[in-house]
C-alpha atoms as a PDB file:
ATOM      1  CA  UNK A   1      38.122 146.090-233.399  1.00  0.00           C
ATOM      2  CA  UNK A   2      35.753 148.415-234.453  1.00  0.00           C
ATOM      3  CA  UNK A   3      34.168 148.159-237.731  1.00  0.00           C
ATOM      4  CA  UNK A   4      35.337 151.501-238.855  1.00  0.00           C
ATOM      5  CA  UNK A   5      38.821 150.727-237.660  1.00  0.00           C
ATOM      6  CA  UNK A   6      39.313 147.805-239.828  1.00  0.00           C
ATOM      7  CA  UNK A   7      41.094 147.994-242.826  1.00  0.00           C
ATOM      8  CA  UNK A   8      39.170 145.831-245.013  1.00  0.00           C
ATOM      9  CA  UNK A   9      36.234 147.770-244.299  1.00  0.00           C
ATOM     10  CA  UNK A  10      37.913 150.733-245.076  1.00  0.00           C
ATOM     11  CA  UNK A  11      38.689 149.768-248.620  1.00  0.00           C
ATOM     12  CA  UNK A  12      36.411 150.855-251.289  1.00  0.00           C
ATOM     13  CA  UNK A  13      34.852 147.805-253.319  1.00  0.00           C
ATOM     14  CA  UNK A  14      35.033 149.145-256.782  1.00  0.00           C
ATOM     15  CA  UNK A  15      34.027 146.878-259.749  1.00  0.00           C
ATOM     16  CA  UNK A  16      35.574 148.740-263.145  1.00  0.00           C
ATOM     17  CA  UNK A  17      35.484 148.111-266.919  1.00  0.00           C
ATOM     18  CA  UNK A  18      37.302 145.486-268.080  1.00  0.00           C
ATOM     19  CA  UNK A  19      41.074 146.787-268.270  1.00  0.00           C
ATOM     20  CA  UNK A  20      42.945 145.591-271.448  1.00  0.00           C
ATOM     21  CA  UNK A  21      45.969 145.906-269.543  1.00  0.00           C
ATOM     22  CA  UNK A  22      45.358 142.738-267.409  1.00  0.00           C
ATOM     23  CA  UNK A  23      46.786 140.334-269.261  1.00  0.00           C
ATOM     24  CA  UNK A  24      49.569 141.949-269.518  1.00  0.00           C
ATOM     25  CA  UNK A  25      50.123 142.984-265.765  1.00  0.00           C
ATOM     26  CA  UNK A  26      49.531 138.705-265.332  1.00  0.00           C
ATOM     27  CA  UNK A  27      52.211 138.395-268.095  1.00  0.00           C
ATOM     28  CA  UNK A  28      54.569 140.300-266.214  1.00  0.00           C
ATOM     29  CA  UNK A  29      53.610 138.636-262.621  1.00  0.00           C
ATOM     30  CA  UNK A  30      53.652 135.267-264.450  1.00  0.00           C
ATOM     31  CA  UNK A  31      57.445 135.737-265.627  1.00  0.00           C
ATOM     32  CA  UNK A  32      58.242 136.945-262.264  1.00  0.00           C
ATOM     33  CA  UNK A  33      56.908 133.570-260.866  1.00  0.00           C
ATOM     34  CA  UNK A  34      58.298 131.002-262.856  1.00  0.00           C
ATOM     35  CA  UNK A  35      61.355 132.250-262.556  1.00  0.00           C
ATOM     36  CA  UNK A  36      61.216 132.116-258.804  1.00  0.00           C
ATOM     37  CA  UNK A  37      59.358 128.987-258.256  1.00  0.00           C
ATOM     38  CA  UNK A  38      60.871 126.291-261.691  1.00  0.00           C
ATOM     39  CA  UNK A  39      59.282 123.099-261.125  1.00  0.00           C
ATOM     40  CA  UNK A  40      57.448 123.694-258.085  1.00  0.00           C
ATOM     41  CA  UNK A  41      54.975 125.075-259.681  1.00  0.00           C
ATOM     42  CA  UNK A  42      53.279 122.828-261.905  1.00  0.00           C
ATOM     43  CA  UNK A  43      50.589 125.563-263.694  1.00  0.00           C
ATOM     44  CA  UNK A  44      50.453 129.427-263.558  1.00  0.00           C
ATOM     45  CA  UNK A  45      46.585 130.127-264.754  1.00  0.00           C
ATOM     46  CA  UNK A  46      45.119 133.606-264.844  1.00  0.00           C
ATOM     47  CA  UNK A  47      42.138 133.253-263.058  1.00  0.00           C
ATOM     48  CA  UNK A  48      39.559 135.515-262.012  1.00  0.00           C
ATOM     49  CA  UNK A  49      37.289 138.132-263.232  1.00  0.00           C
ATOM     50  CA  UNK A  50      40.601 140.019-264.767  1.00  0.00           C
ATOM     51  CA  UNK A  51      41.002 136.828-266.921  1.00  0.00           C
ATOM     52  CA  UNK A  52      37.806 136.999-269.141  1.00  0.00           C
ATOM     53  CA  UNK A  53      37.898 139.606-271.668  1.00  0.00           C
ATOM     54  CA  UNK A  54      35.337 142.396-271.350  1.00  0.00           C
ATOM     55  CA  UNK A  55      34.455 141.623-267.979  1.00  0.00           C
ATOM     56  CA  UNK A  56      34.166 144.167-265.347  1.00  0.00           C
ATOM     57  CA  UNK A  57      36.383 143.244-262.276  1.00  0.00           C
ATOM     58  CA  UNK A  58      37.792 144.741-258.720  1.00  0.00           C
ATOM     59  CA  UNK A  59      41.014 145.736-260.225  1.00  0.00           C
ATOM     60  CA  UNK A  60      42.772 142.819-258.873  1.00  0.00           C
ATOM     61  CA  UNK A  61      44.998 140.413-260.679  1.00  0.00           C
ATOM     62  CA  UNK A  62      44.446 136.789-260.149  1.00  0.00           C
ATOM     63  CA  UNK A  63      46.725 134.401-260.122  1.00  0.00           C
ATOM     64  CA  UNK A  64      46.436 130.475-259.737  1.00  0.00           C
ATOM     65  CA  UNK A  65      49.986 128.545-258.883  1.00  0.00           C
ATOM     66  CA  UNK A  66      49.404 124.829-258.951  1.00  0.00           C
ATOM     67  CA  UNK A  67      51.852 123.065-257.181  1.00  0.00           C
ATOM     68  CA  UNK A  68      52.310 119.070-256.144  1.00  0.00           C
ATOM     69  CA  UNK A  69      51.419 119.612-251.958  1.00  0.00           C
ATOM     70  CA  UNK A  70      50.096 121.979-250.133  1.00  0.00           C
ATOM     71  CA  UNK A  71      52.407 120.972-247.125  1.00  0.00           C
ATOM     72  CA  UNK A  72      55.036 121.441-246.441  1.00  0.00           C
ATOM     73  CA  UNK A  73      54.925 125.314-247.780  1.00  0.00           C
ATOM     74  CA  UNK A  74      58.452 126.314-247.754  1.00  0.00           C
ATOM     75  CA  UNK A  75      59.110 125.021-250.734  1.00  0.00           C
ATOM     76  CA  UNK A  76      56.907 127.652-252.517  1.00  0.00           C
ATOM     77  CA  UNK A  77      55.940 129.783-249.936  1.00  0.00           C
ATOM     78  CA  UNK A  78      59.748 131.369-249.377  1.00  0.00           C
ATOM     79  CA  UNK A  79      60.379 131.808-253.004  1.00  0.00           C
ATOM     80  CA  UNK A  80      57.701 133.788-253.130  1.00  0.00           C
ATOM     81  CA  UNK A  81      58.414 135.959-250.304  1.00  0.00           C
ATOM     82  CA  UNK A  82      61.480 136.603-251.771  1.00  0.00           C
ATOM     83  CA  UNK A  83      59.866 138.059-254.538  1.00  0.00           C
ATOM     84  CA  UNK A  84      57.794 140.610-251.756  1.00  0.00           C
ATOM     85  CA  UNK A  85      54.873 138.619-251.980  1.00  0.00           C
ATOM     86  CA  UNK A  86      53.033 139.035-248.412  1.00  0.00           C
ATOM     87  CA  UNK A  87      51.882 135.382-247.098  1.00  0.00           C
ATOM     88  CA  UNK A  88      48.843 135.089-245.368  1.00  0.00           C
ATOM     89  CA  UNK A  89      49.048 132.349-243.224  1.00  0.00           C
ATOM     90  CA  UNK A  90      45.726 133.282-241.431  1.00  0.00           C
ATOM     91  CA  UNK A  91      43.603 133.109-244.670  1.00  0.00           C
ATOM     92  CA  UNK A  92      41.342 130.721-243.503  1.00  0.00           C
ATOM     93  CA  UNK A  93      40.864 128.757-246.821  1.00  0.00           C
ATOM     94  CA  UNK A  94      42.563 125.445-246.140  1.00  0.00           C
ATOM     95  CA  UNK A  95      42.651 124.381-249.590  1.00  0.00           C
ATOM     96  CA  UNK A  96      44.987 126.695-250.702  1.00  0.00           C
ATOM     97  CA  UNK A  97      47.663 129.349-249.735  1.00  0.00           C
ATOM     98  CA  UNK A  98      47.433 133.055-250.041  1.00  0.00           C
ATOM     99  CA  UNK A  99      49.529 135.787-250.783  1.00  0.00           C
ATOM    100  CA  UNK A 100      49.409 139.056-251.539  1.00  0.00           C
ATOM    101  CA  UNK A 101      50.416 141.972-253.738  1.00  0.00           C
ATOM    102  CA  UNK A 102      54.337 143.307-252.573  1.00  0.00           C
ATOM    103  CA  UNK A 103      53.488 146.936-250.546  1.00  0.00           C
ATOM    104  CA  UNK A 104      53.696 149.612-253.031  1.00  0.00           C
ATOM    105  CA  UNK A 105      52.568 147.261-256.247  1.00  0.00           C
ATOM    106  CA  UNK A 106      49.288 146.817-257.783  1.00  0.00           C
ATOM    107  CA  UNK A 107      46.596 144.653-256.090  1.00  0.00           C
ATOM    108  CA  UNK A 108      47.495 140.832-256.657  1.00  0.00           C
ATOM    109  CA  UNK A 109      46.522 137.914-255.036  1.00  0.00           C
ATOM    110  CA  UNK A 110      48.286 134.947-255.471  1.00  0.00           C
ATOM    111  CA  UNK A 111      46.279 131.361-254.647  1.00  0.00           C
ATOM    112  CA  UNK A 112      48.528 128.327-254.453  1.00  0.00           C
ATOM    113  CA  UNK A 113      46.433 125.115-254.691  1.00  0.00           C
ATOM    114  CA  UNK A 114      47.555 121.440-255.267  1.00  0.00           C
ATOM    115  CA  UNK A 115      46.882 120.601-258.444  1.00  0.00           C
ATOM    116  CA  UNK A 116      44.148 118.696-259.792  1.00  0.00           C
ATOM    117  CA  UNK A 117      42.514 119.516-256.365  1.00  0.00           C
ATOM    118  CA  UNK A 118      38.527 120.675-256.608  1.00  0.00           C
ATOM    119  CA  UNK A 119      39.545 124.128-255.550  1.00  0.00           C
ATOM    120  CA  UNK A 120      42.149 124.323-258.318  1.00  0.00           C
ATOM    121  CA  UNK A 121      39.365 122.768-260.836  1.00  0.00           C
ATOM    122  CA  UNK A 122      36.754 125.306-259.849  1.00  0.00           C
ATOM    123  CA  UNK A 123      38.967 128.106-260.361  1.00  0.00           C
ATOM    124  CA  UNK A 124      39.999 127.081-263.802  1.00  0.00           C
ATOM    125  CA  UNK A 125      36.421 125.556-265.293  1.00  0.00           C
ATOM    126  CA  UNK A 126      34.545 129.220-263.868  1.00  0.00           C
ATOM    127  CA  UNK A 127      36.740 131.193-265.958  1.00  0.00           C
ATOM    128  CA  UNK A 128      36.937 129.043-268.804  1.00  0.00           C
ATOM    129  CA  UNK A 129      33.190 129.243-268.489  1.00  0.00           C
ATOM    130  CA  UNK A 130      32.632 132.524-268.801  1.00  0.00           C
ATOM    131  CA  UNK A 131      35.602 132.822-271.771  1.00  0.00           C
ATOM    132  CA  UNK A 132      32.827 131.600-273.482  1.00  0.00           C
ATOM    133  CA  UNK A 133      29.098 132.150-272.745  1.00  0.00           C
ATOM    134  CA  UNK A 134      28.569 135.495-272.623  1.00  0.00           C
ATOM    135  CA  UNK A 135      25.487 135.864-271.417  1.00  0.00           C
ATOM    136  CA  UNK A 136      26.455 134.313-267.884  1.00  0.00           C
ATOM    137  CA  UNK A 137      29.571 136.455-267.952  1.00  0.00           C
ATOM    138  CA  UNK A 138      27.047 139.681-268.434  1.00  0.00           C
ATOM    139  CA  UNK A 139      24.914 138.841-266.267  1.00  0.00           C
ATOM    140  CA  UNK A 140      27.995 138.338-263.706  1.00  0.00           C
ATOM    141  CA  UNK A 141      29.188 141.664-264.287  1.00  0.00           C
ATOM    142  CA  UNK A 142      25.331 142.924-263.513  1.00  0.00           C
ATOM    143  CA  UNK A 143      25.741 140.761-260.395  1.00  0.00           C
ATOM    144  CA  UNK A 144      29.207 141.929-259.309  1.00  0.00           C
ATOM    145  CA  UNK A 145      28.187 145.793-259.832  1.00  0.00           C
ATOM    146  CA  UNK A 146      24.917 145.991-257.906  1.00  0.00           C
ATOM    147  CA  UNK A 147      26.542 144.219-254.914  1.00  0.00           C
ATOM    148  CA  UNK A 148      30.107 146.411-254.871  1.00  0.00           C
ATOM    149  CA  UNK A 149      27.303 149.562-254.703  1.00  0.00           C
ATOM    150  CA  UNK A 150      25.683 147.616-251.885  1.00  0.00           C
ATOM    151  CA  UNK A 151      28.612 146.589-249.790  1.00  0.00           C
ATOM    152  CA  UNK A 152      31.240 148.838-250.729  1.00  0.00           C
ATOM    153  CA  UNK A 153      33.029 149.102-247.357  1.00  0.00           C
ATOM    154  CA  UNK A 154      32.492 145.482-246.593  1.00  0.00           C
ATOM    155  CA  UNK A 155      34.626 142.893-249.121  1.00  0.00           C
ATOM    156  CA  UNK A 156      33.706 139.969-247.078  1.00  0.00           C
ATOM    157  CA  UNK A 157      29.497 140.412-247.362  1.00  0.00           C
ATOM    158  CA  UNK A 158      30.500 141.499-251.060  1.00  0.00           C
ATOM    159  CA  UNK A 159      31.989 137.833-251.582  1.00  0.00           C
ATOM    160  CA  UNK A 160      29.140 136.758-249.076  1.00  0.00           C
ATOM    161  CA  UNK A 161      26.399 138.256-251.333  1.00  0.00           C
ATOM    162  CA  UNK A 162      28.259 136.976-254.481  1.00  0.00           C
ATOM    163  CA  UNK A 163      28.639 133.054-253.391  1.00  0.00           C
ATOM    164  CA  UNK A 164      25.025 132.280-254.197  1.00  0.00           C
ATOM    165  CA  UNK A 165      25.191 133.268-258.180  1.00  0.00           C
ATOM    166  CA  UNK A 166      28.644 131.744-258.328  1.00  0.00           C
ATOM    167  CA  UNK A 167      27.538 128.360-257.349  1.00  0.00           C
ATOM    168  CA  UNK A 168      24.835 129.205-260.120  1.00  0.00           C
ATOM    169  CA  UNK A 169      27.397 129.482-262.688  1.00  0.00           C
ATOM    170  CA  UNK A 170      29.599 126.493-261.524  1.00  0.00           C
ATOM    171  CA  UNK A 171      26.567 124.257-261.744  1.00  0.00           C
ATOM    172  CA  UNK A 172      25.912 125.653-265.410  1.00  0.00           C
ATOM    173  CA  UNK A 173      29.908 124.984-265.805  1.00  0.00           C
ATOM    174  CA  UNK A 174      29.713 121.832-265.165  1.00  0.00           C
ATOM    175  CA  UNK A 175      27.014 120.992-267.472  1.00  0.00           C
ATOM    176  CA  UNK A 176      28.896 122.901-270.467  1.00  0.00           C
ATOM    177  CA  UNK A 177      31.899 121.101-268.829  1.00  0.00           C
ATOM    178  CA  UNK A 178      30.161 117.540-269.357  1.00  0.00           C
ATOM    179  CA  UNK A 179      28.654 118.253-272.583  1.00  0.00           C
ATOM    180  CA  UNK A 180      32.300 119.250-274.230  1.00  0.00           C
ATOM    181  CA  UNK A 181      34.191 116.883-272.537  1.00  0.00           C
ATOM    182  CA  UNK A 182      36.497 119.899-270.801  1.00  0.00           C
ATOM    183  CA  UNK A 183      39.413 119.467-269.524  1.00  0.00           C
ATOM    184  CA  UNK A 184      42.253 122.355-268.323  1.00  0.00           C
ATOM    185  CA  UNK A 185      43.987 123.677-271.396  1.00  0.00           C
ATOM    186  CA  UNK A 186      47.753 124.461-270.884  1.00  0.00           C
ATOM    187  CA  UNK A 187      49.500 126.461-267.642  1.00  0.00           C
ATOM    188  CA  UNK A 188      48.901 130.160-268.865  1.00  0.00           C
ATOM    189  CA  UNK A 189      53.049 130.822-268.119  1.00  0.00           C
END
């Protein structure tokens, strides 16, 4: 396929002011989710850029659905395509599942991980991280904007070109993380 022929290069990769409406779109997406999925799911975090106030994001919400297995899916994975939720069982990432936003809603992506897995762990200490030094989460945003100008027909060399000074901010996570004793506050919904 053609480069210009592929949807994801298509889309624009736009990285906007922090929204004060994103908590309340996960809110809303969070309800929807624990109604559908009970026990199975075992945290609902809000994770992501759009989690961490006053930080410039893609306008996509983030959400984090912790559940006991990964395998088999159906137990989570048809609850939440009966909610419209797209599953993409391509998505190469074989520590979690992916879904995606119902056609016709706002962006969402939706990453089921087992819980208390690294993946899960990452997710959870990089925003908690950046809740609360600011300066990393600045100079995030700085990072984040310069490469959405760069690649902004191309999300995977954006997340490509963004890996480097993420793995820079979950080493200084870890050290914060070590020095505080952190641990995973309470599911989010």
């Amino acid at each position: 396929m053609a480069a210009d022929a592929d949807p994801r290069r298509r889309r624009v990769i736009e990285v906007i002011d922090y929204d004060p409406a994103w908590p309340a779109r996960f809110v809303e997406i969070a309800v929807g989710l624990r109604e559908a999925l009970g026990v199975v799911a075992l945290r609902i975090d809000h994770i992501g850029s759009t989690s961490v106030a006053g930080l410039a994001a893609k306008p996509i919400v983030d959400v984090q659905v912790s559940v006991e297995s990964l395998e088999p899916v159906a137990p989570f994975r048809d609850r939440l395509v009966a909610l419209g939720l797209v599953y993409r069982s391509e998505n190469p990432e074989r520590t979690k599942r992916y879904f995606r936003e119902a056609p016709g809603t706002p962006r969402t992506h939706i990453h089921v991980r087992r819980a208390g897995s690294f993946s899960e762990q990452f997710a959870l200490l990089f925003r908690d991280f950046l809740r609360v030094d600011g300066q990393t989460a600045r100079d995030y945003m700085a990072v984040k904007r310069e490469l959405a100008a760069q690649h902004r027909h191309d999300g995977q060399a954006y997340t490509d070109a963004k890996a480097p000074f993420s793995w820079e901010i979950i080493r200084r996570a870890d050290a914060w993380a070590q020095q505080r004793g952190w641990e995973p506050g309470p599911s989010d919904a």
